[in-house]
PDB file of N, CA and C in Angstrom:
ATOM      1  N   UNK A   1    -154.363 -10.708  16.509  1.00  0.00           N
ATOM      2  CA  UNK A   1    -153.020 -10.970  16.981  1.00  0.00           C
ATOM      3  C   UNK A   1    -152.786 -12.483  17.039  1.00  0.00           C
ATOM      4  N   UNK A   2    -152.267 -13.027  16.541  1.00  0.00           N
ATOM      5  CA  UNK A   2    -150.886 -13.868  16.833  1.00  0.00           C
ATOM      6  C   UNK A   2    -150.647 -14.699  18.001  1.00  0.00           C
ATOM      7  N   UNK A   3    -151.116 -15.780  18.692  1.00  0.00           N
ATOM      8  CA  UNK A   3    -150.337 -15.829  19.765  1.00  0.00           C
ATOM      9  C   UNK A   3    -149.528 -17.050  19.741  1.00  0.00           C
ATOM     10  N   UNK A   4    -150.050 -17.761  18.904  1.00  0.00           N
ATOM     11  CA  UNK A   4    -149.403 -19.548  19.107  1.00  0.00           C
ATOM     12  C   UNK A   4    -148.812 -19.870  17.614  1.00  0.00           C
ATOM     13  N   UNK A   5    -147.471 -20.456  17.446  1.00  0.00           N
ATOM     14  CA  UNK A   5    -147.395 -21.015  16.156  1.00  0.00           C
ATOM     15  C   UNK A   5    -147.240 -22.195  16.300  1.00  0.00           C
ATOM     16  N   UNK A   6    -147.631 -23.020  15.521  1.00  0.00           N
ATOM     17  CA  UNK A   6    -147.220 -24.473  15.465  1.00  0.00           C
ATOM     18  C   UNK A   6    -146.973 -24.999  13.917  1.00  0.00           C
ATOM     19  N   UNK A   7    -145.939 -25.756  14.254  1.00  0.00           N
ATOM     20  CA  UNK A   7    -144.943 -26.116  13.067  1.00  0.00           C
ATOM     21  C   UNK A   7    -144.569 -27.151  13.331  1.00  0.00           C
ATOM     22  N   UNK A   8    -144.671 -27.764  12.453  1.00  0.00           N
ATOM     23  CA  UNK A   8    -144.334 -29.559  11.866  1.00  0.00           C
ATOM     24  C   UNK A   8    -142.905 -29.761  11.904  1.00  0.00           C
ATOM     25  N   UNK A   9    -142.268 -30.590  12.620  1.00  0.00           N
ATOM     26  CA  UNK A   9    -140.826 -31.035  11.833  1.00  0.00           C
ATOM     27  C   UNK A   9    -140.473 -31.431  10.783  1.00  0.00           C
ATOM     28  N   UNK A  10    -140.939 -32.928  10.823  1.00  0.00           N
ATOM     29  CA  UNK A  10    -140.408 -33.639   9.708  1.00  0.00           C
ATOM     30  C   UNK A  10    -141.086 -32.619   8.171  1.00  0.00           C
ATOM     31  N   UNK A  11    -140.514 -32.423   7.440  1.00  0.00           N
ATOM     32  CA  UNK A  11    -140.838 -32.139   6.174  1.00  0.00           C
ATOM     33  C   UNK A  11    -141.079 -31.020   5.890  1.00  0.00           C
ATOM     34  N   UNK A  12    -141.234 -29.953   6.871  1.00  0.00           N
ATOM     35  CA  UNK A  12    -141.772 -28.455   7.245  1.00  0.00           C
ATOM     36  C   UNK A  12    -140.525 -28.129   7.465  1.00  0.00           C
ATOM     37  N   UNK A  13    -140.443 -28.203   9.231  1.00  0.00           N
ATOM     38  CA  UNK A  13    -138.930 -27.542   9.604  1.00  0.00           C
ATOM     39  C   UNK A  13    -137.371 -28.181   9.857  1.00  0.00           C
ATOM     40  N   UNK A  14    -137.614 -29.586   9.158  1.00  0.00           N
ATOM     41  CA  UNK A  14    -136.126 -29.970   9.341  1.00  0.00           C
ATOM     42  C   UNK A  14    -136.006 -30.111   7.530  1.00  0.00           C
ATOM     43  N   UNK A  15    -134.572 -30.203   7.485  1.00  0.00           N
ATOM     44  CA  UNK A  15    -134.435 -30.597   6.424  1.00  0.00           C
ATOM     45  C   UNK A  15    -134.238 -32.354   6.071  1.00  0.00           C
ATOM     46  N   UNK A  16    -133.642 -32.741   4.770  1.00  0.00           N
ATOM     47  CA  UNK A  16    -133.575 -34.088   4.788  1.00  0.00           C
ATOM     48  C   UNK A  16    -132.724 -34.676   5.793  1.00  0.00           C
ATOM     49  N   UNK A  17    -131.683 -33.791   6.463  1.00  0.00           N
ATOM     50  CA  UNK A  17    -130.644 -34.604   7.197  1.00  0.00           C
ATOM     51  C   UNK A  17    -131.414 -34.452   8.713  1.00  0.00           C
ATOM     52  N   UNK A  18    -132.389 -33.793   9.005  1.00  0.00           N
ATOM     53  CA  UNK A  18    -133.059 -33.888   9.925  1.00  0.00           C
ATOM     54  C   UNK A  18    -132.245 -32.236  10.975  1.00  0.00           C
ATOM     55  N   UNK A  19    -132.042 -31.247  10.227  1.00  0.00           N
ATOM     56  CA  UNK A  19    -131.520 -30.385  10.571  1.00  0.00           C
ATOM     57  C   UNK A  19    -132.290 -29.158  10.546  1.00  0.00           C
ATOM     58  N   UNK A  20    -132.154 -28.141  11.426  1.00  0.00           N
ATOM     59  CA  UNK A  20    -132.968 -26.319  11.278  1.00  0.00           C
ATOM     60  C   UNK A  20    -132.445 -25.931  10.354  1.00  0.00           C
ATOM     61  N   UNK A  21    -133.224 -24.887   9.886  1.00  0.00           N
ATOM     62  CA  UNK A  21    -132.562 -23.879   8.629  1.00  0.00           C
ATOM     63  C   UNK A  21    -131.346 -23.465   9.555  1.00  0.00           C
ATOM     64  N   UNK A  22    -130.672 -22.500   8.759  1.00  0.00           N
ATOM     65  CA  UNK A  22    -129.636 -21.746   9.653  1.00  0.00           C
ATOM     66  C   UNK A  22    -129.610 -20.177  10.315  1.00  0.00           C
ATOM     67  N   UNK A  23    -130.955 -19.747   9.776  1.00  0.00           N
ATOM     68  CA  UNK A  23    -131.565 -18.660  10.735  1.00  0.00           C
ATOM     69  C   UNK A  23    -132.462 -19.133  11.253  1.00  0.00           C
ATOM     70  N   UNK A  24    -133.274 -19.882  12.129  1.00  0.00           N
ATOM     71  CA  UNK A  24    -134.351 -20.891  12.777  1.00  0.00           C
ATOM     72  C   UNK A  24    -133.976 -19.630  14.324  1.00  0.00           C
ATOM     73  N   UNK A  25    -132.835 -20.264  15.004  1.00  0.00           N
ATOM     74  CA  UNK A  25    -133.167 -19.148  16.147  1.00  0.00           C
ATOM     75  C   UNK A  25    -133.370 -18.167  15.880  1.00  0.00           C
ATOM     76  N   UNK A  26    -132.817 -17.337  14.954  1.00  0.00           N
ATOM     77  CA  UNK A  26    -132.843 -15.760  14.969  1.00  0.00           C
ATOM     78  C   UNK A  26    -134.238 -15.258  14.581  1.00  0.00           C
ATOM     79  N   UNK A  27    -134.849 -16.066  13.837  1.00  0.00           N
ATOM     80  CA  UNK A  27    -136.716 -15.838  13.470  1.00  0.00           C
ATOM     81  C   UNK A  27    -137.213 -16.289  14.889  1.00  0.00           C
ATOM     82  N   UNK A  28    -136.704 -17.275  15.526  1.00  0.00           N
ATOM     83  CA  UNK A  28    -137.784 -17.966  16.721  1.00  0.00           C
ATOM     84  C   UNK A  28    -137.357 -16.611  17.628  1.00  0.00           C
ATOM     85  N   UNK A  29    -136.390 -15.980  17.736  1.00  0.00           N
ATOM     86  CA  UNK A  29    -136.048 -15.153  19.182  1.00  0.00           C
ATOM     87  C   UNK A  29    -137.092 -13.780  18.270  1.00  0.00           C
ATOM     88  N   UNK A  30    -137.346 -13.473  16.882  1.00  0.00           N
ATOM     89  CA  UNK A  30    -137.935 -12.387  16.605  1.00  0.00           C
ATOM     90  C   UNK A  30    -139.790 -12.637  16.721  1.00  0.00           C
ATOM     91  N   UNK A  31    -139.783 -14.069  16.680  1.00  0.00           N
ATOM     92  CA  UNK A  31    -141.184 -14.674  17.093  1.00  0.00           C
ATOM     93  C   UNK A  31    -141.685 -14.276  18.990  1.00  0.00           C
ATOM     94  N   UNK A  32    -141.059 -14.785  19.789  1.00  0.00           N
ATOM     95  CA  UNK A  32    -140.957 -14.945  20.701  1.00  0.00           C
ATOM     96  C   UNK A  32    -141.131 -13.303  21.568  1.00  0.00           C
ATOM     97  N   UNK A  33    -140.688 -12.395  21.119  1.00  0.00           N
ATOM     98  CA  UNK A  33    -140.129 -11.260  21.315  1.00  0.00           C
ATOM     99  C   UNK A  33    -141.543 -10.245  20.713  1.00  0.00           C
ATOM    100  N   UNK A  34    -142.486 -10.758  19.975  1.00  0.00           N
ATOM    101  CA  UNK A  34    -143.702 -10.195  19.810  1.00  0.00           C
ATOM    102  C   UNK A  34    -144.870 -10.968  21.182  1.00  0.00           C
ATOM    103  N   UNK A  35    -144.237 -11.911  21.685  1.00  0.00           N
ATOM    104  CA  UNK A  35    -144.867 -12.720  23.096  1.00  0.00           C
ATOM    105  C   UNK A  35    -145.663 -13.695  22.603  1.00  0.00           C
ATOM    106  N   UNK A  36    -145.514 -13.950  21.236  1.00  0.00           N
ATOM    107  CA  UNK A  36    -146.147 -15.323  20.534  1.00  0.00           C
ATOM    108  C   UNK A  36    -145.194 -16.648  20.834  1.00  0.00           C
ATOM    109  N   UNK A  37    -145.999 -17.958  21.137  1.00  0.00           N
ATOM    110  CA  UNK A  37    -145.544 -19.303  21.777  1.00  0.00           C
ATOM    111  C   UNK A  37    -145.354 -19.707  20.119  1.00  0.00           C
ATOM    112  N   UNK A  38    -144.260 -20.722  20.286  1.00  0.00           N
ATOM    113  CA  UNK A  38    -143.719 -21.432  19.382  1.00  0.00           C
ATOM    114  C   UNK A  38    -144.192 -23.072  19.683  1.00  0.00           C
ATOM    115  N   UNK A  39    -144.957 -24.294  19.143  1.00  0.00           N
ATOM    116  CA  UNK A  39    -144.887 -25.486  19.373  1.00  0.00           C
ATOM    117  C   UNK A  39    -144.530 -25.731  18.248  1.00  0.00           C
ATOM    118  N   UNK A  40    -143.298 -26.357  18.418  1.00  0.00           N
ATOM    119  CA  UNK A  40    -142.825 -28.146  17.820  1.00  0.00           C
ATOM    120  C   UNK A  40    -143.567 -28.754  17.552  1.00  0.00           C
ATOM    121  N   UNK A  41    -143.998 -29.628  16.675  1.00  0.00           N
ATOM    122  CA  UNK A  41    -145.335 -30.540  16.877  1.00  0.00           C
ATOM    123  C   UNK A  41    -144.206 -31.853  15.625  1.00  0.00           C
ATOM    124  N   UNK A  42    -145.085 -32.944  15.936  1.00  0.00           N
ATOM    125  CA  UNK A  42    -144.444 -34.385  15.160  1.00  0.00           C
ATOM    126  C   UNK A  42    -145.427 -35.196  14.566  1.00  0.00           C
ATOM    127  N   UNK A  43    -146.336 -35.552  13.556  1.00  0.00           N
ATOM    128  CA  UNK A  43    -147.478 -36.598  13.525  1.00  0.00           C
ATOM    129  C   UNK A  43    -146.928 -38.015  13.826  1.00  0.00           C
ATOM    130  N   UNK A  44    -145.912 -38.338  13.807  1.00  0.00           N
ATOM    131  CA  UNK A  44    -144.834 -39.286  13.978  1.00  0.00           C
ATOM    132  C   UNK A  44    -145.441 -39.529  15.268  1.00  0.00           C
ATOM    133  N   UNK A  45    -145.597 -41.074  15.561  1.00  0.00           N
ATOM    134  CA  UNK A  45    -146.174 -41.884  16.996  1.00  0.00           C
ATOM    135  C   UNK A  45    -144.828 -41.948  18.020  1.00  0.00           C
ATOM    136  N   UNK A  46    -145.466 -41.430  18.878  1.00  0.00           N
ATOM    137  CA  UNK A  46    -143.815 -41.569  19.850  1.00  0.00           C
ATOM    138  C   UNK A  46    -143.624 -43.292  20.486  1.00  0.00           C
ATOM    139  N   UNK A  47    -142.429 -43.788  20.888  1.00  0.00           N
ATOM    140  CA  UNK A  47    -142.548 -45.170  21.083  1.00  0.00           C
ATOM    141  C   UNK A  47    -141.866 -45.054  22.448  1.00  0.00           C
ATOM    142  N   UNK A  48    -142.695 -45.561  23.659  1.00  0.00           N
ATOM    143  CA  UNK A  48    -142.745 -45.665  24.997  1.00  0.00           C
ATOM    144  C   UNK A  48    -141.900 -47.170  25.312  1.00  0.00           C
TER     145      UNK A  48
END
């Protein structure tokens, strides 16, 4: 089973304009709904 996904933004899940597909919630609420966690993740350095 399934419990964690993790997914990249840049280049994975946004597009070039820095946008979600246009079914993104409707897969994340059918993700979520099997009780599997969704992380966001960025390799991108965050700036404090």
């Amino acid at each position: 089973m399934i419990n964690i996904i993790a997914i990249d933004l840049d280049g994975s899940l946004l597009d070039d304009n820095k946008n979600l597909p246009g079914d993104f919630w409707e897969v994340a609420e059918q993700v979520f709904k099997t009780g599997t966690h969704m992380i966001i993740a960025s390799g991108r350095p965050s700036i404090i």
